[in-house]
PDB file of N, CA and C in Angstrom:
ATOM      1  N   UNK A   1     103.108  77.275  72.824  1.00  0.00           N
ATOM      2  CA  UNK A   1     104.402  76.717  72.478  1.00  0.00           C
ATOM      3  C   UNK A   1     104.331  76.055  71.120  1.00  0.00           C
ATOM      4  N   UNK A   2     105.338  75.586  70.674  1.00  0.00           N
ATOM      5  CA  UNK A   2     105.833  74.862  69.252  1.00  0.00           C
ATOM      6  C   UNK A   2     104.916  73.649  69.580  1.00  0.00           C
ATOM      7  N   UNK A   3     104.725  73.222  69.966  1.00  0.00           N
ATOM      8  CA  UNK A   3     103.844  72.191  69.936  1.00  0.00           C
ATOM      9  C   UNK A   3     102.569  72.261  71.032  1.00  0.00           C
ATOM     10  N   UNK A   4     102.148  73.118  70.382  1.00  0.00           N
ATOM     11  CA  UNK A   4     100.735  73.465  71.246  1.00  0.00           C
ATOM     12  C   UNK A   4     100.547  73.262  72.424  1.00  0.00           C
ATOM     13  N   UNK A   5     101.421  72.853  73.336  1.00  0.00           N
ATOM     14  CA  UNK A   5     101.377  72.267  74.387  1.00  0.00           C
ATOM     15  C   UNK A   5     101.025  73.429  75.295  1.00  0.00           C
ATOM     16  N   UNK A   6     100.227  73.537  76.786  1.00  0.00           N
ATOM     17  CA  UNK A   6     100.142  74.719  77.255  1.00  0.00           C
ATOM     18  C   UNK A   6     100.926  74.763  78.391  1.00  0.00           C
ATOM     19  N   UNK A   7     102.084  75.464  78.537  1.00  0.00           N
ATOM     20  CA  UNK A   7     102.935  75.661  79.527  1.00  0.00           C
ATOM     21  C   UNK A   7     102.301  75.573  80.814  1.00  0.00           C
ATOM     22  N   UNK A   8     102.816  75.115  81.738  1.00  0.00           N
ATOM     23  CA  UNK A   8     102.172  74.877  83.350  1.00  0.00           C
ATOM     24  C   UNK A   8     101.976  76.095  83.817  1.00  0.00           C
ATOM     25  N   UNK A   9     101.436  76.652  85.010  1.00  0.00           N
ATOM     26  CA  UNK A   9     101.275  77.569  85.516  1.00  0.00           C
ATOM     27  C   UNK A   9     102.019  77.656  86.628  1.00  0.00           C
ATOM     28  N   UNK A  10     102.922  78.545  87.066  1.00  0.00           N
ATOM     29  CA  UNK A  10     103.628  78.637  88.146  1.00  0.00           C
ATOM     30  C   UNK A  10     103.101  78.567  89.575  1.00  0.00           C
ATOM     31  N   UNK A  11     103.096  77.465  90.251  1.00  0.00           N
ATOM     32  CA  UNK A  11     102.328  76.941  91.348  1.00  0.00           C
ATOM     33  C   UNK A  11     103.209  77.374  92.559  1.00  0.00           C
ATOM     34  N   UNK A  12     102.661  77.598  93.774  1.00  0.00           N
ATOM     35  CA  UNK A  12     103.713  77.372  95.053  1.00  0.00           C
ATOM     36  C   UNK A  12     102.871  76.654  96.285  1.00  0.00           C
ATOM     37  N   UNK A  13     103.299  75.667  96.793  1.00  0.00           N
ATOM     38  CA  UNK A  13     102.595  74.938  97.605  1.00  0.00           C
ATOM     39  C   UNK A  13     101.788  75.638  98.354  1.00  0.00           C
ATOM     40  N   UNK A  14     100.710  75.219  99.288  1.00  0.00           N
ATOM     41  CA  UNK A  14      99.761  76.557  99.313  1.00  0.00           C
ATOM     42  C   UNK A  14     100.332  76.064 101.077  1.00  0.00           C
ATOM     43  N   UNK A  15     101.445  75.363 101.888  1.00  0.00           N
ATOM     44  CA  UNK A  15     101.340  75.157 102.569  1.00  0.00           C
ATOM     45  C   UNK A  15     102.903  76.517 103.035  1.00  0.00           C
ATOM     46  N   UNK A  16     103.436  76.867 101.569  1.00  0.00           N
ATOM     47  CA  UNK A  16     104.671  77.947 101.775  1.00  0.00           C
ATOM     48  C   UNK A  16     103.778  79.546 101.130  1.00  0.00           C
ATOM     49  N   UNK A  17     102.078  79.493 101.054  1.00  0.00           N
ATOM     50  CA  UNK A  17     101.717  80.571 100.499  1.00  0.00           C
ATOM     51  C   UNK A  17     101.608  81.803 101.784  1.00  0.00           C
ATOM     52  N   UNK A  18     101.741  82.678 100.980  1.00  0.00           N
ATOM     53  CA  UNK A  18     101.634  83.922 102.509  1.00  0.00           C
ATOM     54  C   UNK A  18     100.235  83.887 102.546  1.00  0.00           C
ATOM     55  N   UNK A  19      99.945  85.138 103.660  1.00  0.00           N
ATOM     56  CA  UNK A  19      98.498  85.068 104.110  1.00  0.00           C
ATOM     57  C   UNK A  19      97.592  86.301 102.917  1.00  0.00           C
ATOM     58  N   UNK A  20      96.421  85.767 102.938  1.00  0.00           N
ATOM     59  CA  UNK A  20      95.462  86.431 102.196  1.00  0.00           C
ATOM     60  C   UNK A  20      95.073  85.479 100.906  1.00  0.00           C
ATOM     61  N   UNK A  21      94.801  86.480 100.004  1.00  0.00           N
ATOM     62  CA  UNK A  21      94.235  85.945  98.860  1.00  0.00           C
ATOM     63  C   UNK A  21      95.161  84.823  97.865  1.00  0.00           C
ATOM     64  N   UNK A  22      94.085  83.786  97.308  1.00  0.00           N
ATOM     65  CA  UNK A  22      95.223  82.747  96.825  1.00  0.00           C
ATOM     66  C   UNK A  22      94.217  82.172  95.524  1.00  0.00           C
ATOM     67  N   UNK A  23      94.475  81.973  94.373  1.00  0.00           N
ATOM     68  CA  UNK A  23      94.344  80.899  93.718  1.00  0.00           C
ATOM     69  C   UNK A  23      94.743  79.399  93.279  1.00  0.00           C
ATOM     70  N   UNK A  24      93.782  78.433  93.637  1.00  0.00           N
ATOM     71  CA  UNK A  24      94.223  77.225  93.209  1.00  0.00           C
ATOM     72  C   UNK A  24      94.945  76.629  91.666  1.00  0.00           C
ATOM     73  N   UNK A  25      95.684  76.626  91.419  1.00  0.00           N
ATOM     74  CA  UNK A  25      96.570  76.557  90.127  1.00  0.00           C
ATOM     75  C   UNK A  25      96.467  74.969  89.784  1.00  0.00           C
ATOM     76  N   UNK A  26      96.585  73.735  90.736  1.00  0.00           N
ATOM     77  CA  UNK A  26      96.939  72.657  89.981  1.00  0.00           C
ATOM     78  C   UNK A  26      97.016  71.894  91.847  1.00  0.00           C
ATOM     79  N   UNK A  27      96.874  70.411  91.503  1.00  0.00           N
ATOM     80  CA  UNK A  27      97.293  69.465  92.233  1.00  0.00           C
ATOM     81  C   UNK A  27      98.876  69.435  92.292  1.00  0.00           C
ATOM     82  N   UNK A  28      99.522  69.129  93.338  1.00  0.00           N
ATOM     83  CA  UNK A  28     100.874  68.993  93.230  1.00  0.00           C
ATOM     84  C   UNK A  28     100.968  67.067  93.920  1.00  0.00           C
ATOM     85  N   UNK A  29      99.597  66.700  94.203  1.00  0.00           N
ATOM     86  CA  UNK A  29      99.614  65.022  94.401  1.00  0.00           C
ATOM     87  C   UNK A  29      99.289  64.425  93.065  1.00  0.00           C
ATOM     88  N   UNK A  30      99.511  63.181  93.281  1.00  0.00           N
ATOM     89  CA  UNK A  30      99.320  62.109  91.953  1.00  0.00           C
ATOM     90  C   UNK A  30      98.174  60.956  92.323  1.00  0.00           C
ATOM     91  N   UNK A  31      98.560  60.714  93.904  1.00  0.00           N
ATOM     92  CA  UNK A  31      97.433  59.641  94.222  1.00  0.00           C
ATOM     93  C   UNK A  31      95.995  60.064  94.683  1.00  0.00           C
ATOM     94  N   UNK A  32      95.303  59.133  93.797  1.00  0.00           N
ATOM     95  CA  UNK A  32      93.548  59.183  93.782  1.00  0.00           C
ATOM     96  C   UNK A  32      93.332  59.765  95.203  1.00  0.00           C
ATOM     97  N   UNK A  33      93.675  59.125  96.364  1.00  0.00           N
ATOM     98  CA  UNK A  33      93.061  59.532  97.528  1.00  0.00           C
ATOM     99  C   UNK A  33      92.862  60.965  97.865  1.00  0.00           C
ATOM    100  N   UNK A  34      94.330  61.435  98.079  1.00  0.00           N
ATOM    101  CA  UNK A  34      94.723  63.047  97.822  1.00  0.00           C
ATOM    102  C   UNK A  34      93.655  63.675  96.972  1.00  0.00           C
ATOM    103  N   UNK A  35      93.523  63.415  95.764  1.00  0.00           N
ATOM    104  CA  UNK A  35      93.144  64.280  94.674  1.00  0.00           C
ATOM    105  C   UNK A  35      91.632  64.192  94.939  1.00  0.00           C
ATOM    106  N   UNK A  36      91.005  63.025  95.446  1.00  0.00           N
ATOM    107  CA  UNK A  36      89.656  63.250  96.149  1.00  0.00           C
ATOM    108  C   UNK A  36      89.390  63.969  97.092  1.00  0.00           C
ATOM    109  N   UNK A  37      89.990  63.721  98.122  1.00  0.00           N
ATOM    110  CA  UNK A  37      90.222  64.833  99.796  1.00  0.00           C
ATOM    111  C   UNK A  37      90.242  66.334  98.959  1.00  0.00           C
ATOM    112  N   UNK A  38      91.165  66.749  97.937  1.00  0.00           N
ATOM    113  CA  UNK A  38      91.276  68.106  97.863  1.00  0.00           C
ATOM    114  C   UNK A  38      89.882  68.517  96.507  1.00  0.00           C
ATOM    115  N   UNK A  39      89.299  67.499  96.342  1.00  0.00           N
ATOM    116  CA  UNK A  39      87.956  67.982  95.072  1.00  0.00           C
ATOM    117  C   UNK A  39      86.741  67.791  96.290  1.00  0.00           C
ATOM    118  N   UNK A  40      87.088  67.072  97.570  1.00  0.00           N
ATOM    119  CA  UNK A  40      85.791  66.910  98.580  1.00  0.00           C
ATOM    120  C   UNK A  40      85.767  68.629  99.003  1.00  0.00           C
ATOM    121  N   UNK A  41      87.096  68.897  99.620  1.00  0.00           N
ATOM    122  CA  UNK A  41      87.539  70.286 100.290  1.00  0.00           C
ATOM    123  C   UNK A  41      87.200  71.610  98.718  1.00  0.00           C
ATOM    124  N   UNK A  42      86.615  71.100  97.346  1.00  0.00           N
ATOM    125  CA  UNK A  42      86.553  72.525  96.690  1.00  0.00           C
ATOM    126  C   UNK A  42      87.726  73.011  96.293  1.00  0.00           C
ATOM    127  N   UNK A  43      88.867  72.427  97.080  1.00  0.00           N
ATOM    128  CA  UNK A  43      90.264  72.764  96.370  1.00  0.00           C
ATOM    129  C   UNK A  43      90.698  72.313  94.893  1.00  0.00           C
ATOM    130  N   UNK A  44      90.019  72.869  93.902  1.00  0.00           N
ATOM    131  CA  UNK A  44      90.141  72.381  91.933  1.00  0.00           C
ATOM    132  C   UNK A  44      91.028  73.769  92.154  1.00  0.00           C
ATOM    133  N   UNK A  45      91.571  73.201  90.722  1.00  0.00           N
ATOM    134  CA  UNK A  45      92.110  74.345  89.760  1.00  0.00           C
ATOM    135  C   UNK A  45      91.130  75.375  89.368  1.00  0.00           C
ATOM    136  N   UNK A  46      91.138  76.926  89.810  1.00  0.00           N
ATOM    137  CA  UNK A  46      90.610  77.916  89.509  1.00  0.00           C
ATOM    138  C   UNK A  46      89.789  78.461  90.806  1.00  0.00           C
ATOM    139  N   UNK A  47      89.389  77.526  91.931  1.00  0.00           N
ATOM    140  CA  UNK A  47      89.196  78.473  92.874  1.00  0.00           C
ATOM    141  C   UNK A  47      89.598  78.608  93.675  1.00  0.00           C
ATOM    142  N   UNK A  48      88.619  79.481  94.056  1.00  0.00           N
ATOM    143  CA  UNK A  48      89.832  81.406  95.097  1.00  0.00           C
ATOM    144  C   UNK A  48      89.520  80.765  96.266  1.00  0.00           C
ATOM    145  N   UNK A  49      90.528  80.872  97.031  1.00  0.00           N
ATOM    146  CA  UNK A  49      90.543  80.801  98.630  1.00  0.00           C
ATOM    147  C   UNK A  49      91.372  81.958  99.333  1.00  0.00           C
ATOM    148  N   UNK A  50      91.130  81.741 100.813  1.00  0.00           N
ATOM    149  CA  UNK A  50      91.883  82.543 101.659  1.00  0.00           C
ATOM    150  C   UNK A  50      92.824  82.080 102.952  1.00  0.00           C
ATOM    151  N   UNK A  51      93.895  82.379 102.662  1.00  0.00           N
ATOM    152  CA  UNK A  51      95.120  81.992 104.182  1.00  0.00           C
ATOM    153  C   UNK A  51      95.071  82.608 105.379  1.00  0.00           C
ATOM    154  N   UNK A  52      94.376  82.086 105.835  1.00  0.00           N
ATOM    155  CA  UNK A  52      94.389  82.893 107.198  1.00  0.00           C
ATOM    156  C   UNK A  52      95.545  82.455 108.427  1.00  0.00           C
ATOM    157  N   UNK A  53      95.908  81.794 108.249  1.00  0.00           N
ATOM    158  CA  UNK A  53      96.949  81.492 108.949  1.00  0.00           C
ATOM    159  C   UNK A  53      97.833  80.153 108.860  1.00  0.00           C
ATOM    160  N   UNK A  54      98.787  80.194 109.350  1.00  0.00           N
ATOM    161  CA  UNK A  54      99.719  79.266 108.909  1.00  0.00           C
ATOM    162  C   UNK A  54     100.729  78.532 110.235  1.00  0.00           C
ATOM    163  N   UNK A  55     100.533  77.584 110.837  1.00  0.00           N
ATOM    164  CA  UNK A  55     101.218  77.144 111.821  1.00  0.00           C
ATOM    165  C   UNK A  55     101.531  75.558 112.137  1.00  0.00           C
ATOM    166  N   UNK A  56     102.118  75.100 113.431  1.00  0.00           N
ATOM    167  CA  UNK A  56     103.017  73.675 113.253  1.00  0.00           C
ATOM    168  C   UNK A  56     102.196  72.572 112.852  1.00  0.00           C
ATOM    169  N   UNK A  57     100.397  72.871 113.136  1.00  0.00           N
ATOM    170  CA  UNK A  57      99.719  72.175 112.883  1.00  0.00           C
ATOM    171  C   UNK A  57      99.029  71.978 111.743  1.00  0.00           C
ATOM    172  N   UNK A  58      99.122  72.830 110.686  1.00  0.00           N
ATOM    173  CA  UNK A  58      98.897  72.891 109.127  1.00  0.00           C
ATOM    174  C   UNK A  58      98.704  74.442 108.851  1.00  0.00           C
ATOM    175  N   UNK A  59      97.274  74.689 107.687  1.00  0.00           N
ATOM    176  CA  UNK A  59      97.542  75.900 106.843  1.00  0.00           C
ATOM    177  C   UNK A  59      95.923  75.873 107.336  1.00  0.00           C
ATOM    178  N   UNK A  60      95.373  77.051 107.793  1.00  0.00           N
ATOM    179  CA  UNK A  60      94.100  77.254 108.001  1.00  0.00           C
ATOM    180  C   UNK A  60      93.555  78.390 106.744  1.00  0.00           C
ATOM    181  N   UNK A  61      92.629  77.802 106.395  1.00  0.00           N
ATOM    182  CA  UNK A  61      92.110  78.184 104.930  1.00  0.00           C
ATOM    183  C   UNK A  61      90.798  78.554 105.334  1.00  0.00           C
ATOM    184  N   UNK A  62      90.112  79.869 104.285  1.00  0.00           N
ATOM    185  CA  UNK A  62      88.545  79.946 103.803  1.00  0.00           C
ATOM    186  C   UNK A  62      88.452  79.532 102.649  1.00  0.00           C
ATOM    187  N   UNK A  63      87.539  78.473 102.085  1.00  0.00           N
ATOM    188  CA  UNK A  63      87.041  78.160 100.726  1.00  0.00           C
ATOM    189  C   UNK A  63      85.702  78.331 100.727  1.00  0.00           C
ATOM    190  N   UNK A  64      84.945  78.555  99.848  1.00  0.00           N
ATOM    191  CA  UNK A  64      83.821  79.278  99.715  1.00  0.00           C
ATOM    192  C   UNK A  64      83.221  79.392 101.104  1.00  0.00           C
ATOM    193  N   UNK A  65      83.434  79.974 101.856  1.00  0.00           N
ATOM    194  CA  UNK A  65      82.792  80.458 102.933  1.00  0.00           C
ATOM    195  C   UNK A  65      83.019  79.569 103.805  1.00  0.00           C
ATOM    196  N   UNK A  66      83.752  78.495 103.999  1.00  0.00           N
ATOM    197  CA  UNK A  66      84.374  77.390 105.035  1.00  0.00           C
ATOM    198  C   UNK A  66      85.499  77.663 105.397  1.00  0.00           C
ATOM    199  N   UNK A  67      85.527  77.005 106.902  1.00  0.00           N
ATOM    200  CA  UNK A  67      87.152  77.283 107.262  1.00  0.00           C
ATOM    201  C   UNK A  67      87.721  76.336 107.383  1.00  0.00           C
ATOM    202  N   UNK A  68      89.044  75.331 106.805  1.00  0.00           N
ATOM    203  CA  UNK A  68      89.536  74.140 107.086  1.00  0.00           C
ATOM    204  C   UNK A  68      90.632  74.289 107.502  1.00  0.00           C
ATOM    205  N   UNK A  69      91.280  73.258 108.691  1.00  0.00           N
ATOM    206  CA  UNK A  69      92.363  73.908 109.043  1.00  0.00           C
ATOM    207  C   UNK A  69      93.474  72.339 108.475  1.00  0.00           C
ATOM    208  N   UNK A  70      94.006  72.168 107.673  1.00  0.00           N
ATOM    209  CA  UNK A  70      94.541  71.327 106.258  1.00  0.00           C
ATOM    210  C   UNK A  70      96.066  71.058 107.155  1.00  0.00           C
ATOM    211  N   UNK A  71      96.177  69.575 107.435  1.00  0.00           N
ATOM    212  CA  UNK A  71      97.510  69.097 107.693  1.00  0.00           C
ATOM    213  C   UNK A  71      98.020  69.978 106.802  1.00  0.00           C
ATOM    214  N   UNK A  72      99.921  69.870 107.307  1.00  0.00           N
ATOM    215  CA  UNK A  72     100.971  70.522 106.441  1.00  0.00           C
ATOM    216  C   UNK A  72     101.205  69.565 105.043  1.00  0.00           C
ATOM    217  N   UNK A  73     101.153  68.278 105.531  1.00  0.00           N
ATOM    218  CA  UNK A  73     101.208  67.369 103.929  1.00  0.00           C
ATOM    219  C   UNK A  73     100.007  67.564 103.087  1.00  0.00           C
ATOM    220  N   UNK A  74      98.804  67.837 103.409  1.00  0.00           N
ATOM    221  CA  UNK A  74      98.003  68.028 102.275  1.00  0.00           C
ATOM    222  C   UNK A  74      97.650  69.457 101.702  1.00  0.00           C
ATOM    223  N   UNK A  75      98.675  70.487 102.657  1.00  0.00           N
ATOM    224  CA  UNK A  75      98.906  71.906 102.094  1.00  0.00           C
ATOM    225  C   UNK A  75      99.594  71.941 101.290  1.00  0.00           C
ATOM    226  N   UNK A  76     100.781  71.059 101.087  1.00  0.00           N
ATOM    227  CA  UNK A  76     101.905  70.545 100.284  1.00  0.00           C
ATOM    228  C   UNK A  76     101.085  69.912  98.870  1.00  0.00           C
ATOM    229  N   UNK A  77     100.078  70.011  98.755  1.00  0.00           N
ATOM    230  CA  UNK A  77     100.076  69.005  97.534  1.00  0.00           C
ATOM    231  C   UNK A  77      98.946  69.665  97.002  1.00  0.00           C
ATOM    232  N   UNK A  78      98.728  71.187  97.595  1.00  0.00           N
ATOM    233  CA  UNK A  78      97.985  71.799  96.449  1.00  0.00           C
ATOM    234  C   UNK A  78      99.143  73.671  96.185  1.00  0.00           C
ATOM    235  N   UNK A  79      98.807  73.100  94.812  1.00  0.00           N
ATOM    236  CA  UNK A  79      99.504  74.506  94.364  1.00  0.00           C
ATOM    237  C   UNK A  79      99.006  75.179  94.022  1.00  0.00           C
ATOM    238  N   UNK A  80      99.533  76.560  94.263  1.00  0.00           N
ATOM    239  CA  UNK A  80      98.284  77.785  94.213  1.00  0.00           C
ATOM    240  C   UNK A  80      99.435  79.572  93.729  1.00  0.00           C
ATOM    241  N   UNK A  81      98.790  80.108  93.351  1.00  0.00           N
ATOM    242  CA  UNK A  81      99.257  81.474  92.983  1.00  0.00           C
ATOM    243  C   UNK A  81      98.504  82.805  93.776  1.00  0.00           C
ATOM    244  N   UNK A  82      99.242  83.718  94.203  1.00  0.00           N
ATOM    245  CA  UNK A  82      99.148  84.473  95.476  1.00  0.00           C
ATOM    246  C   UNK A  82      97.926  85.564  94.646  1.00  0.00           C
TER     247      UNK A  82
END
C-alpha cells in the first residue's frame, strides 16, 4: 500500500471454519491470557492445522499431531484461512 503498510490477511474465525485443512492467519483476541492459551496450543500465525469436527461443545482440531477439542469462545478468537 501507499504507505507501506501490509494489508491484513483475510481471517475467518476458525470456530465458523469448515472441516479439513486450515491455516492460522492472526489472533482475533487482544487479551494476554487468550494470546498465551493459543501460543501454549501452537496456534501462531502460519501454522497448519486440521478441523475435524465442529459441535455445541467447541471446534475439535489436529495441530502438529495433537488433538484439542477448543471451547467455541477460544475458536472465536483465532483466525484462520481454509
Amino acid at each position: 500500500t501507499k504507505d507501506l503498510a501490509l494489508p491484513e490477511a483475510p481471517a475467518l474465525p476458525l470456530s465458523q471454519a469448515p472441516l479439513g485443512e486450515a491455516r492460522v492467519v492472526r489472533a482475533l483476541a487482544q487479551d494476554r491470557g487468550t494470546l498465551n492459551l493459543l501460543a501454549h496450543l501452537h496456534l501462531r500465525p502460519g501454522t497448519r492445522l486440521k478441523v475435524l469436527e465442529r459441535g455445541a461443545e467447541g471446534v475439535r482440531v489436529e495441530v502438529e499431531g495433537e488433538v484439542f477439542l477448543l471451547p467455541l469462545a477460544l475458536a472465536q478468537a483465532v483466525g484462520v484461512s481454509p
